[in-house]
Every structure is written in structure tokens, then in C-alpha cells.
N, C-alpha and C. Protein backbone atom coordinates (compact mmCIF):
# COMPACT_ATOMS: atom_id res chain seq x y z
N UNK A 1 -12.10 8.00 -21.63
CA UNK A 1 -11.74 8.49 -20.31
C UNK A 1 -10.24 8.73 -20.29
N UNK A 2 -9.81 10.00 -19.80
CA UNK A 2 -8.24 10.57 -20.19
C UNK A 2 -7.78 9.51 -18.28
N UNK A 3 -6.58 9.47 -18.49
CA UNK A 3 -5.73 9.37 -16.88
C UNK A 3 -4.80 10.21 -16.41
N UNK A 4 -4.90 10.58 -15.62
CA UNK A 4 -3.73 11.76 -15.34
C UNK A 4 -3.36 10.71 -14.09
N UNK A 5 -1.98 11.00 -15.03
CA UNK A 5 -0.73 10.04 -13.95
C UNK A 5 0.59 11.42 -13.04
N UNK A 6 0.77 11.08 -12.17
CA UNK A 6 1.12 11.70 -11.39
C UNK A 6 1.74 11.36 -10.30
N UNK A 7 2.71 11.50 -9.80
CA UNK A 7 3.19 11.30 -8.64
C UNK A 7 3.27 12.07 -7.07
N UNK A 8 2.86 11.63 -6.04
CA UNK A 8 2.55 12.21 -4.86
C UNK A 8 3.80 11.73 -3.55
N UNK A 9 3.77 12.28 -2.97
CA UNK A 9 4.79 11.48 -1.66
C UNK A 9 4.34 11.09 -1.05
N UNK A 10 4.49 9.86 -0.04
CA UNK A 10 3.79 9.16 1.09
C UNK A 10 2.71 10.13 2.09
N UNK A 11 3.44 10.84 2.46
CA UNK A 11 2.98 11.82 3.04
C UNK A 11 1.89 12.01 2.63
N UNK A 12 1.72 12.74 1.99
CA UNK A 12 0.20 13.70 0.82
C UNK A 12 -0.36 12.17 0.66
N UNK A 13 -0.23 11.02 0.54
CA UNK A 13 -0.90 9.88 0.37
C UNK A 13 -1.90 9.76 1.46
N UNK A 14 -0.85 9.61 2.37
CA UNK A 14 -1.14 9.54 3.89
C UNK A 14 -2.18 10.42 4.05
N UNK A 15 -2.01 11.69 4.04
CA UNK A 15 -3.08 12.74 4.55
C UNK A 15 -4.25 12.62 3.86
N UNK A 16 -4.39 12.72 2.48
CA UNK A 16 -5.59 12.66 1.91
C UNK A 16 -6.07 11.47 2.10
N UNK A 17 -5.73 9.73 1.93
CA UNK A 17 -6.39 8.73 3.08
C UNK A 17 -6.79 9.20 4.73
N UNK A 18 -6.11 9.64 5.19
CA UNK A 18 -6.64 9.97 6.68
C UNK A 18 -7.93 10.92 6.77
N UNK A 19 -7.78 12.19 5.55
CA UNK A 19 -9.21 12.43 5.68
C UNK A 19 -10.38 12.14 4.85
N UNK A 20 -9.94 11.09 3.98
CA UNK A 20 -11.38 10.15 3.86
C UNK A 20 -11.73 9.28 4.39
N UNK A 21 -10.76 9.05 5.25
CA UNK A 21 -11.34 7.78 6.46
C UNK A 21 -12.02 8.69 6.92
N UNK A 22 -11.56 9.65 7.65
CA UNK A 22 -12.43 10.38 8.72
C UNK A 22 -13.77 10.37 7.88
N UNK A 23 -13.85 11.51 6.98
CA UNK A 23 -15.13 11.73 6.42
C UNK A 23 -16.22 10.32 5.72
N UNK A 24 -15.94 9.39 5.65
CA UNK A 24 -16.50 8.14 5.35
C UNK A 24 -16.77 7.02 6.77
N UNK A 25 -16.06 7.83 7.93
CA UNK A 25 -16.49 6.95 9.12
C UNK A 25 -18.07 6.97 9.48
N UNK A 26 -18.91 6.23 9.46
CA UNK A 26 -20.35 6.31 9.92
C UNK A 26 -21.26 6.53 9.00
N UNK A 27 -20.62 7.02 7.54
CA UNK A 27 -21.55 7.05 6.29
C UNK A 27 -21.96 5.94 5.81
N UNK A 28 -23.05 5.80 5.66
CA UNK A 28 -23.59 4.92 5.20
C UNK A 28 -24.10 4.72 3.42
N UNK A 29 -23.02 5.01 2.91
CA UNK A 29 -22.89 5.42 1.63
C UNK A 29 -21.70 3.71 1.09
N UNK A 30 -21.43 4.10 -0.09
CA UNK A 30 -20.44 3.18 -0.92
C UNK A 30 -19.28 3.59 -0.58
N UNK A 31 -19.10 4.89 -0.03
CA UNK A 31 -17.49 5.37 0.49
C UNK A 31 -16.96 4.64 1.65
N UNK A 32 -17.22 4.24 2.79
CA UNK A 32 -16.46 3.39 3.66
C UNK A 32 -15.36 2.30 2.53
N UNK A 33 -16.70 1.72 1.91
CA UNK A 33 -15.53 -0.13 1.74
C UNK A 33 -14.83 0.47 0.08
N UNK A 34 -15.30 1.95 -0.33
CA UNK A 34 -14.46 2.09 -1.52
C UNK A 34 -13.05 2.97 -0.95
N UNK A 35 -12.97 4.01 0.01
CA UNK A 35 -11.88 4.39 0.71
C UNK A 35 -11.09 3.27 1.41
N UNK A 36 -11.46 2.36 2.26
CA UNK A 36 -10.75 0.84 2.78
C UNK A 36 -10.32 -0.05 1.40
N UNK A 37 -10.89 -0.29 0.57
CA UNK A 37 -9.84 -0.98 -0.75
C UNK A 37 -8.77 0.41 -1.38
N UNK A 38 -9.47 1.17 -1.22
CA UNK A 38 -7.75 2.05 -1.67
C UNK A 38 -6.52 2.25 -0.63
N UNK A 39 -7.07 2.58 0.72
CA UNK A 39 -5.96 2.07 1.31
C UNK A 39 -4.99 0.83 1.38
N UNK A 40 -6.45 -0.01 1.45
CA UNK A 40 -5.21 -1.59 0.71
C UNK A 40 -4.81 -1.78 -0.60
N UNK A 41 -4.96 -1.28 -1.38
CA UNK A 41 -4.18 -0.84 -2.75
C UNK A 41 -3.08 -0.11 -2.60
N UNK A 42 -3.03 0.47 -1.88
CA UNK A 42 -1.74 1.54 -1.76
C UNK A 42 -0.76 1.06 -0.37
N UNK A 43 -1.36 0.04 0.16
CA UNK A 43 -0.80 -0.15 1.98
C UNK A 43 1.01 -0.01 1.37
N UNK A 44 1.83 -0.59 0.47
CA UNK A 44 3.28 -0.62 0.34
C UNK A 44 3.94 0.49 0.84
N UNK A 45 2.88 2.05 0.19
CA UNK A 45 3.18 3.12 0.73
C UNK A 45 2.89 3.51 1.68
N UNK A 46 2.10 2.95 2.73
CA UNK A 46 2.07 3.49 3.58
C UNK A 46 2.86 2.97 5.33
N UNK A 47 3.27 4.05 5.65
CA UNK A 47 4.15 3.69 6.88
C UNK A 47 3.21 3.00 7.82
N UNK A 48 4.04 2.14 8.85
CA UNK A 48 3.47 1.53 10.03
C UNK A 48 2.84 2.69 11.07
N UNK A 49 3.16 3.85 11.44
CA UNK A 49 2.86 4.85 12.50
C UNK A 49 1.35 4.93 11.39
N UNK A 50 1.19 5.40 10.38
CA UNK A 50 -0.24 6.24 9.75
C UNK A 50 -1.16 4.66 10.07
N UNK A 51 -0.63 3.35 9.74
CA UNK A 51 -1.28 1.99 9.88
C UNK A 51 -2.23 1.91 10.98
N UNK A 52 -1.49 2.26 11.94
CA UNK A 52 -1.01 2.32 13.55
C UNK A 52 -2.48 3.67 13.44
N UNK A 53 -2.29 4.55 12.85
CA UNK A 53 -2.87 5.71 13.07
C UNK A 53 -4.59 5.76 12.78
N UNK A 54 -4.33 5.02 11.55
CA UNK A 54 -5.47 5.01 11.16
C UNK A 54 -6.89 3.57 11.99
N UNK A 55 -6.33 2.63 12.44
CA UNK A 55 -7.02 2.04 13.35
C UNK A 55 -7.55 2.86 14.61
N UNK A 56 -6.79 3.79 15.05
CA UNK A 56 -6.85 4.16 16.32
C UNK A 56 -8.09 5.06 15.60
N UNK A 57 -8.22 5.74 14.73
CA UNK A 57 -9.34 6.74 13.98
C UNK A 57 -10.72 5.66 14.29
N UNK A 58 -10.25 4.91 13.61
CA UNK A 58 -11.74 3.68 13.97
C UNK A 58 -12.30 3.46 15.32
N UNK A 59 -11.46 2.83 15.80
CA UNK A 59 -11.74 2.37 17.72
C UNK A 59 -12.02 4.03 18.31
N UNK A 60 -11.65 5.34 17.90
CA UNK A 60 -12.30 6.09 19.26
C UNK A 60 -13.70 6.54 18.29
N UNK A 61 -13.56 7.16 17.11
CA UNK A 61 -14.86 6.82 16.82
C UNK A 61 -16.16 6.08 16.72
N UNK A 62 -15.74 5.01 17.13
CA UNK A 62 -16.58 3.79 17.57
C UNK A 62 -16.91 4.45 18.60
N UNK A 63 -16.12 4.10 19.51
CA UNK A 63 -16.28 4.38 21.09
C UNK A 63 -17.34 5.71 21.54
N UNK A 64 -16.80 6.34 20.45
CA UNK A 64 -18.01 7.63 20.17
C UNK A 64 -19.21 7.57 20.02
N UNK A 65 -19.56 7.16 19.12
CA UNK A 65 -20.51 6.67 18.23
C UNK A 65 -21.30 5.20 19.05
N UNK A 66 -20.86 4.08 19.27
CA UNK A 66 -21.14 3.06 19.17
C UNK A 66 -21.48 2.00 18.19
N UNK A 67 -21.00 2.74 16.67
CA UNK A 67 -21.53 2.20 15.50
C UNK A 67 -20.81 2.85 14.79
N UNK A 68 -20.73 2.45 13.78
CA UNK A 68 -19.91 3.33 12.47
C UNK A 68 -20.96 2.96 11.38
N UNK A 69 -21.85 3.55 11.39
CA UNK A 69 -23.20 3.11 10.48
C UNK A 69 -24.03 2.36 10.58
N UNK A 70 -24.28 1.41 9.43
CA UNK A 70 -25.24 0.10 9.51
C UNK A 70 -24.52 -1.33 10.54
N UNK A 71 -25.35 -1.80 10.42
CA UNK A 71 -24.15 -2.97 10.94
C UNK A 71 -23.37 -3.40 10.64
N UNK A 72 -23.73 -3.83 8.87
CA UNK A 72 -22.47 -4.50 8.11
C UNK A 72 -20.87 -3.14 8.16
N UNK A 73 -21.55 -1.96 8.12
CA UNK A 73 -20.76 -1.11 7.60
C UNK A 73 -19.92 -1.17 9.16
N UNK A 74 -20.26 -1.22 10.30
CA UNK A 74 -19.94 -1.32 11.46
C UNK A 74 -18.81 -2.53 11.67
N UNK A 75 -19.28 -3.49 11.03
CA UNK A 75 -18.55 -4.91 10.95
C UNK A 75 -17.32 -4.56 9.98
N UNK A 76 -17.64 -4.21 8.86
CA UNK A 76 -16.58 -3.58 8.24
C UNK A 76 -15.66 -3.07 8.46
N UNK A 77 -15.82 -1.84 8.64
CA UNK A 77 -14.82 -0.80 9.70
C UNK A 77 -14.08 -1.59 10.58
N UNK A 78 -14.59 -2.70 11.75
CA UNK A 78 -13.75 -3.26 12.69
C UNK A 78 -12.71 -4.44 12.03
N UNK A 79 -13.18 -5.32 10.98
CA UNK A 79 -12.34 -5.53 10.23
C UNK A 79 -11.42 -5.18 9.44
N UNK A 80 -11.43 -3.87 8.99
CA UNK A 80 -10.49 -3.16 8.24
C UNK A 80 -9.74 -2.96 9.63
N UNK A 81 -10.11 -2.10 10.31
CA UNK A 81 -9.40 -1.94 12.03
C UNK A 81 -8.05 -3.13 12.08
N UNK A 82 -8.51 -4.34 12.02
CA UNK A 82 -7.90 -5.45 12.49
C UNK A 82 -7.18 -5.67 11.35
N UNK A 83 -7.41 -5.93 10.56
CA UNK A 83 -6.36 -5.77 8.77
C UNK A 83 -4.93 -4.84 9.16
N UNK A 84 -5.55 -3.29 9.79
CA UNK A 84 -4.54 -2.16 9.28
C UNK A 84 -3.79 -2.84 11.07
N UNK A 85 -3.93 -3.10 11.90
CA UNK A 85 -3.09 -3.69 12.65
C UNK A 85 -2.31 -5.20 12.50
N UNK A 86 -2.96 -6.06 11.65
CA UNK A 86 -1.86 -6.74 11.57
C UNK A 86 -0.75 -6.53 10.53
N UNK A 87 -0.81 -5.16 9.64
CA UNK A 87 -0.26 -4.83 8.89
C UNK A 87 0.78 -3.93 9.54
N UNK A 88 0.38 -3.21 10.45
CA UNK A 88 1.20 -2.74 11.28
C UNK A 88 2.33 -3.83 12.02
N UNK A 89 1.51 -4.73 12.58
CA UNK A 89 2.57 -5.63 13.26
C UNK A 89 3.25 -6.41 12.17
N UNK A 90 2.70 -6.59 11.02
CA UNK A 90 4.01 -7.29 10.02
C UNK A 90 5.28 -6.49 9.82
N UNK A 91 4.85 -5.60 9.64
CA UNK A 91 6.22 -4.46 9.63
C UNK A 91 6.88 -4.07 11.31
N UNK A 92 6.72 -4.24 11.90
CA UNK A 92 7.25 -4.13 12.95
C UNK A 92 8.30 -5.66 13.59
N UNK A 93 7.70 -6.87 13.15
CA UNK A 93 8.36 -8.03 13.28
C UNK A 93 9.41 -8.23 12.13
N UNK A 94 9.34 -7.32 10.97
CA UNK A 94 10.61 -7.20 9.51
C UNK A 94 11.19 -6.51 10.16
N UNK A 95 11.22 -5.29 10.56
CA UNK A 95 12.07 -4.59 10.80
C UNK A 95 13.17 -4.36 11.97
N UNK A 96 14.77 -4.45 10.99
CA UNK A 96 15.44 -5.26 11.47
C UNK A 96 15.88 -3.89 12.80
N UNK A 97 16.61 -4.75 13.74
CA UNK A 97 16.68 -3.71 14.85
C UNK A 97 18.20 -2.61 14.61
């Protein structure tokens, strides 16, 4: 198996996570909890606002929905939810004023 190594900017990180969250919200596939460990593999790069951003993707789709799939996958999602906010608020209590 070859690796192609490469470098991307936060940004382009950012975006292509934001739309596999989207597209993995409510699937009931292996993509939810394999897109949520790459975001936490990569969280260093990612800013507090997309953190911030990407919870809020969860909670109105919920709110939509009432489910984000199965249950577990439902339970999931709201835990990752709560992960990418206290990750948000860790960086917000570092950062100096």
C-alpha cells in the first residue's frame, strides 16, 4: 500500500471534515464514528469557531430529525457533540486575553 503524504491548510481540513460530518449525520453506516475519530485525530488543527461549528451541525440536525440514526449512533453523535464543546471551551479558557 503506497502513502501519499501531503500537506493541506486548516482551512481545506476544516471544510472537507464539515462535509463529512454533514454527509455521515443519520447514516447508519461505519462512517459516523470513523469521520468523529478523524476529527479527534486532527482536533490540534482545528480552530475553536469550526469546534464551535461543528456541534451546532449536530444539535439542529437532531432537532430535525429527532435521531441521528440508530440509537447508539444517536448516542454517539451527542457525545461527540459534547467532546467538540468542551474542546471548544478548553481553548477559550487558554486563550490569553
Amino acid at each position: 500500500m503506497s502513502v501519499l503524504k501531503t500537506e493541506i491548510d486548516s482551512r481545506t481540513l476544516e471544510t472537507l471534515l464539515l462535509c463529512a460530518t454533514r454527509y455521515s449525520l443519520g447514516r447508519q453506516t461505519y462512517m459516523p464514528s470513523l469521520v468523529q475519530e478523524i476529527c479527534k485525530s486532527y482536533v490540534n488543527f482545528l480552530s475553536e469557531p469550526f469546534l464551535t461549528k461543528l456541534a451546532t451541525e449536530i444539535v439542529e440536525e437532531y432537532s430535525i430529525r429527532g435521531n441521528l440514526g440508530a440509537d447508539f449512533d444517536t448516542r454517539d453523535w451527542l457525545n461527540f457533540k459534547d467532546w467538540l464543546l468542551r474542546e471548544a471551551a478548553a481553548r477559550t479558557l487558554t486563550t490569553p486575553a
